[in-house]
N, C-alpha and C. Protein backbone atom coordinates (compact mmCIF):
# COMPACT_ATOMS: atom_id res chain seq x y z
N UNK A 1 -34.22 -241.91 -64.86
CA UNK A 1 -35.22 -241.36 -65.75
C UNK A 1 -34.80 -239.94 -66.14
N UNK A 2 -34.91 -239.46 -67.61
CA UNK A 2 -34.61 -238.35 -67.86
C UNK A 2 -35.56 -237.29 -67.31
N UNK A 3 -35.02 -236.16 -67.23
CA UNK A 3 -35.57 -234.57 -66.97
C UNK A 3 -37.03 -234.57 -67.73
N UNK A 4 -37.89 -234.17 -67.58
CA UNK A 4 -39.18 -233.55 -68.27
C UNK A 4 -38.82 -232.27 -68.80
N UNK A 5 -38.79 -231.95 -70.01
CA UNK A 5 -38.46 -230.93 -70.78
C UNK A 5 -40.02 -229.88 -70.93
N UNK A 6 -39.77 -228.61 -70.45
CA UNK A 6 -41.11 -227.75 -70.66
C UNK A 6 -41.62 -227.68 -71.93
N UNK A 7 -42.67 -227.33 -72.57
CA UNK A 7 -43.59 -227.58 -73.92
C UNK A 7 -43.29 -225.39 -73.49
N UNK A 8 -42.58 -225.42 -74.40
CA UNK A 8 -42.50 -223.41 -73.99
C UNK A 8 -43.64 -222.76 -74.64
N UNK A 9 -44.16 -223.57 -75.84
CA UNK A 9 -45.12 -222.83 -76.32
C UNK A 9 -46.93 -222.49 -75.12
N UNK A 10 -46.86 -223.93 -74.56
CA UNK A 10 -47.65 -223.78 -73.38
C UNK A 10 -47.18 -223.30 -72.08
N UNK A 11 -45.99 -222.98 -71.84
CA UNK A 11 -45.47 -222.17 -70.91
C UNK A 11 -45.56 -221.43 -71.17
N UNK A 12 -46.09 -220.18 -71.77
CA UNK A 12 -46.55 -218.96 -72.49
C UNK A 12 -47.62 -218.45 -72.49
N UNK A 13 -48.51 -219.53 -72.80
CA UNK A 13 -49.86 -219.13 -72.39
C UNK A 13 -50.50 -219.73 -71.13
N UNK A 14 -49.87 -220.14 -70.61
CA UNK A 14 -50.22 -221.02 -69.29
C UNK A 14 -50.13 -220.42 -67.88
N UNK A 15 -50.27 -219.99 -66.90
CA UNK A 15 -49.23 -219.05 -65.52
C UNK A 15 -50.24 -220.23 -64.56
N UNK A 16 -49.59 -220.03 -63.25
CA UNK A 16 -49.67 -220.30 -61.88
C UNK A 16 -50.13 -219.56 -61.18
N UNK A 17 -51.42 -219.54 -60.80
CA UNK A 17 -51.79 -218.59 -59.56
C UNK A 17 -51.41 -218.57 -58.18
N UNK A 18 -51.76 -217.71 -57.57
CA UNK A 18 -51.33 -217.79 -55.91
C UNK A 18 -51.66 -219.25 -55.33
N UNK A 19 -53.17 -219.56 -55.66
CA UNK A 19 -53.59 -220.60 -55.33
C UNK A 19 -52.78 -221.96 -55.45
N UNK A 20 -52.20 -222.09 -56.38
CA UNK A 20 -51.68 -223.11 -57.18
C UNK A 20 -52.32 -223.90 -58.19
N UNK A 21 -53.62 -223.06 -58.66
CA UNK A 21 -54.24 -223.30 -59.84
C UNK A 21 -53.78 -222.43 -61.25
N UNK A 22 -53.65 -223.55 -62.60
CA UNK A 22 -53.28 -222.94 -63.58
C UNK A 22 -54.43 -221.86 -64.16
N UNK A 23 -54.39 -221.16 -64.75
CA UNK A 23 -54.82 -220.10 -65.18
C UNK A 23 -54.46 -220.14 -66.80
N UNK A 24 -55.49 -220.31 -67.88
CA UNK A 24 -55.42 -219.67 -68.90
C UNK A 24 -56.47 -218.36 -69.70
N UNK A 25 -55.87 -218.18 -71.15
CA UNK A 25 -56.93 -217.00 -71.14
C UNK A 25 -57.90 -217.75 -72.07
N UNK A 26 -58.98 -217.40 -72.53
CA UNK A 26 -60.05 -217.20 -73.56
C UNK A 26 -59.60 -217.28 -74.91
N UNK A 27 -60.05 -218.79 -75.73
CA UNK A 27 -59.73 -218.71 -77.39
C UNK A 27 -60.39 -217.45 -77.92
N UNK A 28 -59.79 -217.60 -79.35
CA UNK A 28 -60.55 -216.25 -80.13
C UNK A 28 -60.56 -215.15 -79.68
N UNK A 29 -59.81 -214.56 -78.86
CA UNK A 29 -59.95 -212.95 -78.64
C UNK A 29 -58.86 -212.16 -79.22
N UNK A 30 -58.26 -212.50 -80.22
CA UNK A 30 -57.33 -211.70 -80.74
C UNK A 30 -57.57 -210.80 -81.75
N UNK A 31 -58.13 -211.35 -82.74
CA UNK A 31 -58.37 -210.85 -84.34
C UNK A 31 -59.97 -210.94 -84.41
N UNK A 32 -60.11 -210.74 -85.39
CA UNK A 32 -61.78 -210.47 -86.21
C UNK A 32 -62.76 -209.86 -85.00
N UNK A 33 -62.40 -209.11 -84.62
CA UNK A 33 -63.51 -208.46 -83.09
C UNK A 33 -64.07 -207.60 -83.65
N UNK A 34 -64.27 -207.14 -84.95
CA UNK A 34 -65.30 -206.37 -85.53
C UNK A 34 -66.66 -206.73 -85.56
N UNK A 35 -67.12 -207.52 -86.03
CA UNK A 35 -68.38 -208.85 -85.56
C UNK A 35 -68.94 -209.38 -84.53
N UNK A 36 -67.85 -208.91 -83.36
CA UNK A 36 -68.65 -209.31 -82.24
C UNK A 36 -69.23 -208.27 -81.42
N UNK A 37 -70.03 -208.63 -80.71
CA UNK A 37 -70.58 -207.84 -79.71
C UNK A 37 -69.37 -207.23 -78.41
N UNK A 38 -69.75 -206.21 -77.62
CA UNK A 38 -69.02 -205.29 -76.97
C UNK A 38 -69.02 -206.52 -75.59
N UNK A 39 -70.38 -207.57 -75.47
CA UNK A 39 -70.21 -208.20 -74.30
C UNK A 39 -69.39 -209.22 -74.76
N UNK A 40 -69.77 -209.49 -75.56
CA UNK A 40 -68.46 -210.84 -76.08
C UNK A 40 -67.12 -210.68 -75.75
N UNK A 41 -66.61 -209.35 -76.58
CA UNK A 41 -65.56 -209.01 -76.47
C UNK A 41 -64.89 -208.95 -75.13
N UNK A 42 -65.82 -208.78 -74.39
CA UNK A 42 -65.47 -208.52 -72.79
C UNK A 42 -65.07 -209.73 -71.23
N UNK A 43 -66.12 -210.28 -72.06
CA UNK A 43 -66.39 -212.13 -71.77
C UNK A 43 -64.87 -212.48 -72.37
N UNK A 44 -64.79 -212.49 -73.24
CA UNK A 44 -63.05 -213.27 -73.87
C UNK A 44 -61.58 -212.71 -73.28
N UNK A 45 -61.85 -211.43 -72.48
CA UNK A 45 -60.80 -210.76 -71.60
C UNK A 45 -60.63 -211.69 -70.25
N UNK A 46 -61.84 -212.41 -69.73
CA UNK A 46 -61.38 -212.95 -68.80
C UNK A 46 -60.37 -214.39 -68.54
N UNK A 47 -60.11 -214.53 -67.33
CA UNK A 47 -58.48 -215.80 -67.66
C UNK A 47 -59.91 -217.02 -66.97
N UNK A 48 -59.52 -218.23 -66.98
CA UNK A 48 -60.34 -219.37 -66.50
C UNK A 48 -59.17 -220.37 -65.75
N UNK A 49 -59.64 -220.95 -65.10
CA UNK A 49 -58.81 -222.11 -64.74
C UNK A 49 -58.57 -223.26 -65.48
N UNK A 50 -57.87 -224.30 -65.80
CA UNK A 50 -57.58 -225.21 -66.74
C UNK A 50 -58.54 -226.37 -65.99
N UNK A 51 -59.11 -226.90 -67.20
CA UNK A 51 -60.27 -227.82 -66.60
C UNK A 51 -59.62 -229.17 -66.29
N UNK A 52 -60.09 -229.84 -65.38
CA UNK A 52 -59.49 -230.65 -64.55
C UNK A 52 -59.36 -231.84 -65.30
N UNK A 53 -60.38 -232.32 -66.58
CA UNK A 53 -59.98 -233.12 -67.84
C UNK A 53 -58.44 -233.19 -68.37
N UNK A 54 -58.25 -231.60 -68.59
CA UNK A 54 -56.79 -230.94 -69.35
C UNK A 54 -55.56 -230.85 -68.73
N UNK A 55 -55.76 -231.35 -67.12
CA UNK A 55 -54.69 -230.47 -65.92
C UNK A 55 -53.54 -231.62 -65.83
N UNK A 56 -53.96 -232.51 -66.31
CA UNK A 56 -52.60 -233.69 -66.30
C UNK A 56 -51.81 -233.54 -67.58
N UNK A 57 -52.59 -233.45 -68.49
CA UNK A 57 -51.79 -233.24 -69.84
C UNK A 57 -50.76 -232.33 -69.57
N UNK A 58 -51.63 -230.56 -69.36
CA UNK A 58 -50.72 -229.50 -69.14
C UNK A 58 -49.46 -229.47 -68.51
N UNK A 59 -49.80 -230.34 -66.76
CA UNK A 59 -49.05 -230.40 -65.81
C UNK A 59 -47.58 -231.05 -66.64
N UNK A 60 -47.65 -232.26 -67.37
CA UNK A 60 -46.75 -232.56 -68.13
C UNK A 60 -45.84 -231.91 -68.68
N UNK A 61 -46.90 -231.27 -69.36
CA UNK A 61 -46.06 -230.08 -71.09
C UNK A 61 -45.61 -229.22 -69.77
N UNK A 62 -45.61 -228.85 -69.31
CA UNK A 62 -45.03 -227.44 -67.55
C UNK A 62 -44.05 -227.96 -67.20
N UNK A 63 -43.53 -229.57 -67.39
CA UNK A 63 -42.78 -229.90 -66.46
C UNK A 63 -43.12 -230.27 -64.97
N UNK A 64 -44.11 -230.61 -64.42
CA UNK A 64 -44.64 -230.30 -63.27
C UNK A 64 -44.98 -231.93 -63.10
N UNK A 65 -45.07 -232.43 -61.76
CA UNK A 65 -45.23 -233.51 -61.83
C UNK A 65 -46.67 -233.45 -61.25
C-alpha cells in the first residue's frame, strides 16, 4: 500500500497538542473585524479541539493513521 501523502494546506492550520488532541483556530477572525464586537473579536482568538465528527477525516489529510 502506498505512503499517505499530508493535505499541507491542513497541516498549517491544524497542530498537535501535548495531549495528543488536534487543535484548531476559530473561522472568520481575520478580516472585516470592524463590525464586530470587542467580545467577539476575543471569542475568535481562542484555538478549539477538532470535533470528533471531523477527527478521522483530518487524521487522514495529517497523514496519521
Amino acid at each position: 500500500m502506498p505512503k499517505l501523502k499530508t493535505h499541507k494546506a491542513t497541516a498549517k492550520r491544524i497542530k498537535r497538542r501535548g495531549s495528543g488532541l488536534l487543535k484548531r483556530k476559530k473561522a472568520y477572525g481575520t478580516h472585516k473585524l470592524g463590525k464586530r464586537s470587542t467580545k467577539r473579536k476575543r471569542e475568535l482568538r481562542k484555538n478549539l479541539p477538532v470535533v470528533a465528527a471531523n477527527l478521522e477525516n483530518v487524521r487522514r489529510s495529517l497523514g496519521m493513521k
